[in-house]
N, C-alpha and C. Protein backbone atom coordinates (compact mmCIF):
# COMPACT_ATOMS: atom_id res chain seq x y z
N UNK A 1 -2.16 11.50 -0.04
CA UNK A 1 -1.53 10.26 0.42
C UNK A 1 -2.32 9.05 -0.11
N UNK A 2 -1.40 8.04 -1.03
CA UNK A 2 -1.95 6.90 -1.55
C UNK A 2 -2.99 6.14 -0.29
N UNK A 3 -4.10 5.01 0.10
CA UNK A 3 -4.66 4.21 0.65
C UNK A 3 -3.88 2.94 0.06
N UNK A 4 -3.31 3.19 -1.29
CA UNK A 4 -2.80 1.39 -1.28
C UNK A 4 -1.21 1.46 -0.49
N UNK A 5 -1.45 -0.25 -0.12
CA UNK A 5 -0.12 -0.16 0.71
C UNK A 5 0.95 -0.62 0.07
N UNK A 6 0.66 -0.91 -1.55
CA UNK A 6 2.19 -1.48 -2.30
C UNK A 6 2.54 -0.07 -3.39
N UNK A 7 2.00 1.13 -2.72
CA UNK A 7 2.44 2.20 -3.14
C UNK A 7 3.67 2.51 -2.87
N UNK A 8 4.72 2.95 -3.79
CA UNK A 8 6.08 2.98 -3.64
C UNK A 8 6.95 1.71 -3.16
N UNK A 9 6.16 0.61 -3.22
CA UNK A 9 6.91 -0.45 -2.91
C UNK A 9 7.17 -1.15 -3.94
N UNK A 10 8.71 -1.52 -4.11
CA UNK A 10 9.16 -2.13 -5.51
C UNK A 10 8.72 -3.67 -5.24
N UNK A 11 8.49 -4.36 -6.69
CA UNK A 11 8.23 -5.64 -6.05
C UNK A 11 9.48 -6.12 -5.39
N UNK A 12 10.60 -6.21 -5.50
CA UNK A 12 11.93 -6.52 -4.86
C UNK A 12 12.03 -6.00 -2.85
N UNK A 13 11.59 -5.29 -2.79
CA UNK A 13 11.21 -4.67 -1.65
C UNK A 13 10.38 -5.97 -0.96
N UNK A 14 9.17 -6.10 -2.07
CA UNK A 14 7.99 -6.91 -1.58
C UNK A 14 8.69 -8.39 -0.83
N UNK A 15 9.67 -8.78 -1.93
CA UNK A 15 9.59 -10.14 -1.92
C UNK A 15 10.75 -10.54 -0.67
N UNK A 16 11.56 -9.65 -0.85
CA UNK A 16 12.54 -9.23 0.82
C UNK A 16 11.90 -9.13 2.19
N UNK A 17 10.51 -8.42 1.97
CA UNK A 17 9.94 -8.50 2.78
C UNK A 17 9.70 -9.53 3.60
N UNK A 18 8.89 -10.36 2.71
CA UNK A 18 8.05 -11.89 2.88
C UNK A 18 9.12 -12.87 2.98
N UNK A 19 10.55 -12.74 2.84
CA UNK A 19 11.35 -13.60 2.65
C UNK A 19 11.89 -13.78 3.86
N UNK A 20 12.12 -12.37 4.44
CA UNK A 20 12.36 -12.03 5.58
C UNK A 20 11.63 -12.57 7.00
N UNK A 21 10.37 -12.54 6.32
CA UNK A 21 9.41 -12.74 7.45
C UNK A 21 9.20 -13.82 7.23
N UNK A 22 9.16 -14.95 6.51
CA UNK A 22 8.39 -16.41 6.17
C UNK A 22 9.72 -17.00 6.05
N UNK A 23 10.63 -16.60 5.37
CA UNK A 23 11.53 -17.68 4.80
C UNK A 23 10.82 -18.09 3.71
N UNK A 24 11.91 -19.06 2.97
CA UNK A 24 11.43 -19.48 1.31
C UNK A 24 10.39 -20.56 1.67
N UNK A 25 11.03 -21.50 3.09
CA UNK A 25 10.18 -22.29 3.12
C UNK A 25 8.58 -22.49 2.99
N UNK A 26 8.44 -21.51 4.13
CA UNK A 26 7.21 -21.34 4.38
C UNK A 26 6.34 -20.15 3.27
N UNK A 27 7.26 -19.60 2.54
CA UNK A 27 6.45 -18.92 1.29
C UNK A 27 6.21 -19.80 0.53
N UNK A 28 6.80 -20.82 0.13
CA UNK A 28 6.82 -21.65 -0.78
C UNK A 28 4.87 -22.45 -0.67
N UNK A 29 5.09 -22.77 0.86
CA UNK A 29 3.52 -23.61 1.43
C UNK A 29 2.81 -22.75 0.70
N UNK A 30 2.82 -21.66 1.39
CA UNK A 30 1.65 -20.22 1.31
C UNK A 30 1.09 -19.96 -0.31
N UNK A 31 2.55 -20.09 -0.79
CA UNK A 31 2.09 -19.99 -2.93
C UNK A 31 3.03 -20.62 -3.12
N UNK A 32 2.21 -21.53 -3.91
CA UNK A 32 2.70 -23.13 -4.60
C UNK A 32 3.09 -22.33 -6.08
N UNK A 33 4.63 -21.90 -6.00
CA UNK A 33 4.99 -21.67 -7.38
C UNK A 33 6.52 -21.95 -7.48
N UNK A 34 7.62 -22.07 -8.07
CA UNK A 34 8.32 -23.09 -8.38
C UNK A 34 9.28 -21.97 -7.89
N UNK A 35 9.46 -20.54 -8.44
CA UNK A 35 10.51 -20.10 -7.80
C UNK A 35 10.92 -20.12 -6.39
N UNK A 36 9.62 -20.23 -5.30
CA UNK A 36 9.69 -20.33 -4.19
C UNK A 36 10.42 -21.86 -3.56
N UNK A 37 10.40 -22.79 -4.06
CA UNK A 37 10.30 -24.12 -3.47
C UNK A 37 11.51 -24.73 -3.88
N UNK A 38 11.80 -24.47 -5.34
CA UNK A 38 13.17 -25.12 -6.07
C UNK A 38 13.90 -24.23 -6.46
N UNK A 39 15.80 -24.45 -5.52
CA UNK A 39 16.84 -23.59 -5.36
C UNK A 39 16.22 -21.92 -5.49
N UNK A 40 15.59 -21.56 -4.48
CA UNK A 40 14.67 -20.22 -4.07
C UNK A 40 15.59 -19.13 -4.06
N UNK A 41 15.70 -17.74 -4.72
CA UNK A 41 16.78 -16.94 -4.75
C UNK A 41 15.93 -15.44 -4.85
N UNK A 42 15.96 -14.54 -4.21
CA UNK A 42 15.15 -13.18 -4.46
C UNK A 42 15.13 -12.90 -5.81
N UNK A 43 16.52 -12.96 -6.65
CA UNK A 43 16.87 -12.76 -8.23
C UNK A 43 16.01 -13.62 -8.72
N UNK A 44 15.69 -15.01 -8.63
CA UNK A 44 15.20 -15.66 -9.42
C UNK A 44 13.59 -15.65 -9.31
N UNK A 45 13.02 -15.32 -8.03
CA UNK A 45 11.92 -15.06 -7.86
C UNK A 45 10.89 -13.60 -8.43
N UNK A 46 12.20 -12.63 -8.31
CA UNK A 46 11.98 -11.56 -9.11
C UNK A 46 11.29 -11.91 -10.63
N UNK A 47 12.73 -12.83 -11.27
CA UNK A 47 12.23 -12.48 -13.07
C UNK A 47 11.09 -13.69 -13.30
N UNK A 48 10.61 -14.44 -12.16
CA UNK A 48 9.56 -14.91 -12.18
C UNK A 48 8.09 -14.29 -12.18
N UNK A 49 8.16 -13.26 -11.33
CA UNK A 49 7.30 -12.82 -10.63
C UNK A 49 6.77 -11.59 -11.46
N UNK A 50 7.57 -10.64 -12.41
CA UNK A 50 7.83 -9.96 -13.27
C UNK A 50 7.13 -10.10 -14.40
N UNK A 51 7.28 -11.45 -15.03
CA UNK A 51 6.51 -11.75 -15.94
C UNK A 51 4.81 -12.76 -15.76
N UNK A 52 4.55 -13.50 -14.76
CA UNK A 52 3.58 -14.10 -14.22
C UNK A 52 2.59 -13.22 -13.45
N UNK A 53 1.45 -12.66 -13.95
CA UNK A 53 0.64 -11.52 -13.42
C UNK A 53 -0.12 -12.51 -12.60
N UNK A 54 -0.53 -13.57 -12.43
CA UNK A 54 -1.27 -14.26 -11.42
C UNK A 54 -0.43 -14.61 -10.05
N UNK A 55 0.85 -14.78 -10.27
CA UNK A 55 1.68 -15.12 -9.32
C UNK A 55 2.18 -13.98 -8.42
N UNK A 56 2.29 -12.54 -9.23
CA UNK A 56 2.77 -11.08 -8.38
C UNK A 56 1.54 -10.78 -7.59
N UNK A 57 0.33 -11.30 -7.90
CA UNK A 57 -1.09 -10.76 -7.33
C UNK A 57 -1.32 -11.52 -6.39
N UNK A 58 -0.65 -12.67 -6.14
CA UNK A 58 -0.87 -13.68 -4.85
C UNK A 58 0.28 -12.88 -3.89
N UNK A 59 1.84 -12.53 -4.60
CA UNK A 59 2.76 -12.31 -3.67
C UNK A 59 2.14 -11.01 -3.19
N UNK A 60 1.53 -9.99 -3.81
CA UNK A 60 1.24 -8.85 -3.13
C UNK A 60 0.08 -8.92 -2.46
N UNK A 61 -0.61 -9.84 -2.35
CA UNK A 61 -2.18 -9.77 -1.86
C UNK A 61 -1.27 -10.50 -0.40
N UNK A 62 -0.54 -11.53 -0.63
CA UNK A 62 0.15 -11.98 0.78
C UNK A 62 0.79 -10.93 1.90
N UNK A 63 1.44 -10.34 0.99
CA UNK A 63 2.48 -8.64 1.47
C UNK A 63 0.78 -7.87 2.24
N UNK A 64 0.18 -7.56 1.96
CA UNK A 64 -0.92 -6.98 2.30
C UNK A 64 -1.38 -7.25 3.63
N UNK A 65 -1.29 -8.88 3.49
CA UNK A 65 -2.30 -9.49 4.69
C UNK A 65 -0.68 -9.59 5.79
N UNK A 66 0.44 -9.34 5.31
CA UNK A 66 1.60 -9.79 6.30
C UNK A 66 1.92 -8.34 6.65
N UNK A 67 1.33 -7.37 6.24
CA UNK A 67 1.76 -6.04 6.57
C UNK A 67 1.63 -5.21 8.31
N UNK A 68 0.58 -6.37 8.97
CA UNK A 68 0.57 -5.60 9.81
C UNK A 68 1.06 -6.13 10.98
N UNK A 69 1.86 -7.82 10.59
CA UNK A 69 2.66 -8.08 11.47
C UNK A 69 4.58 -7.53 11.25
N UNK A 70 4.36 -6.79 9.86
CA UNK A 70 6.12 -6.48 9.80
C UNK A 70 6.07 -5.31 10.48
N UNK A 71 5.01 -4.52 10.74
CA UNK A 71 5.66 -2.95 11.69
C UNK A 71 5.54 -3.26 13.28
């Protein structure tokens, strides 16, 4: 059994997650990045997030620290 917790988790999963739980708004505060803040869309945050390796490492390091208020 993996110890990491974004094992088997798609980033799309991830960002549903946090979207779910924060809203765009308040993701947007949390990481200052443009998909979050201007016309915010899971699709569009995806092919952002996909290609920007500094920006998926903030959304998953966030997913991490928000993990143990989503169960």
């Amino acid at each position: 059994m993996s110890n990491d917790p974004l094992h088997g988790k798609t980033l799309q999963t991830i960002v549903e997650q946090l979207v779910d739980f924060y809203g765009f708004d308040t993701l947007g505060e949390l990481i200052k990045i443009k998909c979050f803040n201007e016309n915010p869309s899971v699709k569009s945050s995806l092919t952002f997030l996909r290609k920007t390796d500094w920006a998926r490492k903030k959304v998953e390091d966030l997913y991490i620290k928000t993990l143990p208020k989503l169960s």
